[in-house]
Protein backbone atom coordinates (compact mmCIF):
# COMPACT_ATOMS: atom_id res chain seq x y z
CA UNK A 1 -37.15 31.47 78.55
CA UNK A 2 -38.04 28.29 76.60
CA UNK A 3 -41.20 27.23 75.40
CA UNK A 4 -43.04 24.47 74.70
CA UNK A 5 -46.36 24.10 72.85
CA UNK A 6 -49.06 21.95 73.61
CA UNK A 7 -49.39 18.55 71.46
CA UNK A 8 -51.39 18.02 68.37
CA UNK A 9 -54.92 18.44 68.21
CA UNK A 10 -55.37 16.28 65.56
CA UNK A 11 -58.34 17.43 62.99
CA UNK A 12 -58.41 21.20 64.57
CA UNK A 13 -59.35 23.36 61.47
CA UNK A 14 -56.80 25.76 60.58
CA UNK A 15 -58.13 29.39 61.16
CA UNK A 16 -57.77 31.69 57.94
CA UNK A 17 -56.19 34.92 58.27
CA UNK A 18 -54.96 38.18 55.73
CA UNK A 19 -51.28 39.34 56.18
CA UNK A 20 -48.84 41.38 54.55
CA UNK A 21 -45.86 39.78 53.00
CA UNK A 22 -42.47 40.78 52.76
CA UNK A 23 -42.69 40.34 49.05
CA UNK A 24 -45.62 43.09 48.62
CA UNK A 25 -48.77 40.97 48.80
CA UNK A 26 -51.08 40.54 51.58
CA UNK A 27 -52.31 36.59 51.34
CA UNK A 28 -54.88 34.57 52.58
CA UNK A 29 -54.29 30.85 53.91
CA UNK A 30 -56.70 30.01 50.58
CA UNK A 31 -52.95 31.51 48.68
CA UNK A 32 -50.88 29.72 50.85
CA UNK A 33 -53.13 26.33 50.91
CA UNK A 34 -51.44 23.40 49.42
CA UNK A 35 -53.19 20.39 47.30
CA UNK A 36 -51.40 17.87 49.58
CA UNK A 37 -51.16 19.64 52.86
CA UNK A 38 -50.00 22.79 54.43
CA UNK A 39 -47.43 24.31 56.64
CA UNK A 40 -47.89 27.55 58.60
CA UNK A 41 -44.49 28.33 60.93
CA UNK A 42 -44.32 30.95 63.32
CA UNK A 43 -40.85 32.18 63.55
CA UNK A 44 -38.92 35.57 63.79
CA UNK A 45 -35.82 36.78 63.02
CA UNK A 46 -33.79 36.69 66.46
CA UNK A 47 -34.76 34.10 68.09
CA UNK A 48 -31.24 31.44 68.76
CA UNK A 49 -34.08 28.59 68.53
CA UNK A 50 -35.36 29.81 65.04
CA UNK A 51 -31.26 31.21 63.76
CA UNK A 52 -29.76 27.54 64.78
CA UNK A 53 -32.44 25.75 62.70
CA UNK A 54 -33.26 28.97 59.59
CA UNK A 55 -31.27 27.37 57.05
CA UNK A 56 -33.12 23.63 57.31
CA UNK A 57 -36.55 25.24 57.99
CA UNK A 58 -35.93 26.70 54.37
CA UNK A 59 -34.49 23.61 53.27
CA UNK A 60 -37.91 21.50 54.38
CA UNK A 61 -39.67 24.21 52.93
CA UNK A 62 -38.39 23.63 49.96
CA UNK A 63 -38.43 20.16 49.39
CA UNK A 64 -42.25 20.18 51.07
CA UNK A 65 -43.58 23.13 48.40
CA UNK A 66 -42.13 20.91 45.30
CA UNK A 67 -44.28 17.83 47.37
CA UNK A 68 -47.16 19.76 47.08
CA UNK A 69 -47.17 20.99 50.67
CA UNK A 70 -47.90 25.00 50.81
CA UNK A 71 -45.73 26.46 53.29
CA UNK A 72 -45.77 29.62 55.11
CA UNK A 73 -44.09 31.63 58.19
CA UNK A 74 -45.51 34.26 60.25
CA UNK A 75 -44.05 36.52 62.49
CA UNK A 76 -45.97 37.88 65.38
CA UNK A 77 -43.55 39.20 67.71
CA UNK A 78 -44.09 42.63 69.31
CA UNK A 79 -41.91 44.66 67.04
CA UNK A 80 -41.67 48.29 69.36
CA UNK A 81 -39.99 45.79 71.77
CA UNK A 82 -37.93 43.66 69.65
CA UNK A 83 -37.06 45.87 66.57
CA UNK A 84 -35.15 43.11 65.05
CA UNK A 85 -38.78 41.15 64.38
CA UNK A 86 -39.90 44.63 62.43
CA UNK A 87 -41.65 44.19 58.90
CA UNK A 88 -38.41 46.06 57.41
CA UNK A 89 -35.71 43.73 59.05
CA UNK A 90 -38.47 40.89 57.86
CA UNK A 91 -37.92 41.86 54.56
CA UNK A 92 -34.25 42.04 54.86
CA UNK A 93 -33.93 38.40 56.19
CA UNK A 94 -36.62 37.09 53.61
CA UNK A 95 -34.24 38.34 50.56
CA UNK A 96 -30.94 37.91 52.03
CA UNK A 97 -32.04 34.30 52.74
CA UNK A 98 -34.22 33.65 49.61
CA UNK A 99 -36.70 32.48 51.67
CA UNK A 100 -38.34 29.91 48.98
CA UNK A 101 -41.73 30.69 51.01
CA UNK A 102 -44.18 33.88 52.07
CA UNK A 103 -43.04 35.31 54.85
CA UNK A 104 -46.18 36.66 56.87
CA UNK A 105 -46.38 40.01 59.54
CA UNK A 106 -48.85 39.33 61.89
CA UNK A 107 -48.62 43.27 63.78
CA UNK A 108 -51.67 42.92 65.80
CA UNK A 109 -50.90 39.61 67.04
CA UNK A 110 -54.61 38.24 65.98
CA UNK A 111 -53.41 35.11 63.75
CA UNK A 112 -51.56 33.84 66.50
CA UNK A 113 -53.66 33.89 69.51
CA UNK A 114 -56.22 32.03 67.27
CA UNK A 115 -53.66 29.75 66.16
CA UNK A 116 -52.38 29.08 70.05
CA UNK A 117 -48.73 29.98 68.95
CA UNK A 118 -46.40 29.69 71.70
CA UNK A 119 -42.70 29.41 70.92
CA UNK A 120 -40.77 30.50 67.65
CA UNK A 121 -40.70 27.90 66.42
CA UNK A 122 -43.88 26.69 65.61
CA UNK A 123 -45.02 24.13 63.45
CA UNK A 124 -48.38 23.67 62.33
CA UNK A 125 -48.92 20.64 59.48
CA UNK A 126 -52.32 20.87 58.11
CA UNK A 127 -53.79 17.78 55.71
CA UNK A 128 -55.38 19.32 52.13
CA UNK A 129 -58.29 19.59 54.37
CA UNK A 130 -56.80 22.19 56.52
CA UNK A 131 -57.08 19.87 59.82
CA UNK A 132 -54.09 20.23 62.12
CA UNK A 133 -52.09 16.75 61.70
CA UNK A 134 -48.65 18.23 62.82
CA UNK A 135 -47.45 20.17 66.22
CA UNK A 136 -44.02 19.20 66.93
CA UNK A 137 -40.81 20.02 66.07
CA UNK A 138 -38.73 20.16 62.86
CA UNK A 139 -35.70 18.13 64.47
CA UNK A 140 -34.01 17.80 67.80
CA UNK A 141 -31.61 20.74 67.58
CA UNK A 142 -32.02 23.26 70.10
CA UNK A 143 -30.17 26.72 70.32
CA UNK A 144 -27.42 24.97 68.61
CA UNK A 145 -27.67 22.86 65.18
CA UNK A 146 -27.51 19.49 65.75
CA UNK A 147 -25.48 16.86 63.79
CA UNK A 148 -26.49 17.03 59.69
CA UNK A 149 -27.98 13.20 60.78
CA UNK A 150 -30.79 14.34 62.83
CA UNK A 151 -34.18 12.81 62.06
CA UNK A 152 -35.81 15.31 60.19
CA UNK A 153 -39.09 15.21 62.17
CA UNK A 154 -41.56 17.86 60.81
CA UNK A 155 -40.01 17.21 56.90
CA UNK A 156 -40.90 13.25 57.49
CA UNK A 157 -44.21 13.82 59.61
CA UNK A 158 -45.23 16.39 56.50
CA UNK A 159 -44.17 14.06 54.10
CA UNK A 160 -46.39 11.75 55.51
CA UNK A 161 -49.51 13.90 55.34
CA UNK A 162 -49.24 14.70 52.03
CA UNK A 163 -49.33 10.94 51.37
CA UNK A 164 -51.99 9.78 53.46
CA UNK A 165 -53.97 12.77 54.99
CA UNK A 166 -52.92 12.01 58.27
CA UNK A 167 -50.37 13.07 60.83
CA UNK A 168 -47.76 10.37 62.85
CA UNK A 169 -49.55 9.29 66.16
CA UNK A 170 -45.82 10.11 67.96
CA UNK A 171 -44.76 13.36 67.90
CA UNK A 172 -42.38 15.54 70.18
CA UNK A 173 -43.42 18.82 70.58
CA UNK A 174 -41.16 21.70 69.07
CA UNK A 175 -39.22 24.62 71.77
CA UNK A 176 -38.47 28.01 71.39
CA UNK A 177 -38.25 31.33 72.44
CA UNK A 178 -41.63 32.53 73.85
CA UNK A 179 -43.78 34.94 71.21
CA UNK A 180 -43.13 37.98 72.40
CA UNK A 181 -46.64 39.66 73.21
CA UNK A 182 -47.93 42.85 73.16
CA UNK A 183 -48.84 44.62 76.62
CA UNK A 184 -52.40 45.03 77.05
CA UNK A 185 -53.69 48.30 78.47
């Protein structure tokens, strides 16, 4: 079922964490910090929301990093359920897709029930700062791509914060798939 996070909290301080990576290092948000802003993403590797939209998400990325922006996903899906989202298969999709970012495990789900994480995917744009200037969406595809004319809404809002510290006033939130969470005994 779709999901649909909550809008910006504008100036919420981004809450630090220490992951693995696919690429062999476990980093901080201090690694991952930007000068001109910062991007955390929660995404995973099967969900249609996050597959439809993989190859601009890397493309943002991209452009964002040489901006100054750090940028960096996290998956937090329950792995035992949805082997797909496993640290292995992680790795497998980070190299086969040259993922131009870190590409986070969050196993015990920690980083993103302090982060509110909802829906893959997730945007969180952070100012140099580390306030939270960014919750919406990257563009308006869906479980399809849209048209290669789309607004590119988190790439322009991003953009913006690395220019002037501050987040648009407007923004539409982003939908997903649900994070898949852990049962609780």
């Amino acid at each position: 079922m779709a999901e649909t996070p909550p809008v910006c909290d504008f100036g919420w301080k981004a809450p630090d964490f220490r992951l693995p990576a696919t690429d062999g290092r476990t980093l901080h948000l201090s690694d991952i910090q930007g000068p001109r802003g910062t991007l955390i993403m929660f995404i995973c590797n099967h969900c249609p929301y996050v597959i439809a939209v993989r190859d601009r998400i890397i493309r943002d990325a991209d452009e964002l990093m040489k901006q100054g922006v750090g940028v960096a996903a996290i998956s937090s899906n329950d792995a035992a359920s949805y082997p797909r989202d496993s640290f292995d298969k992680m790795r497998e999709l980070a190299q086969q897709e040259r993922f131009p970012f870190p590409y986070l495990y969050d196993e015990g789900q920690e980083v993103a029930r302090a982060y509110g994480a909802v829906c893959t995917p997730d945007f969180f744009g952070f100012n140099s700062d580390l306030e939270l200037q960014y919750r919406g969406r990257l563009d308006a595809s869906r479980k399809q791509e849209g048209p290669p004319d789309l607004r590119r809404d988190l790439y322009e809002a991003m953009k913006q914060v690395a220019a002037t510290g501050k987040g648009p006033a407007e923004q539409i939130p982003s939908i997903g798939c649900g994070i898949k969470w852990k049962e609780t005994p």
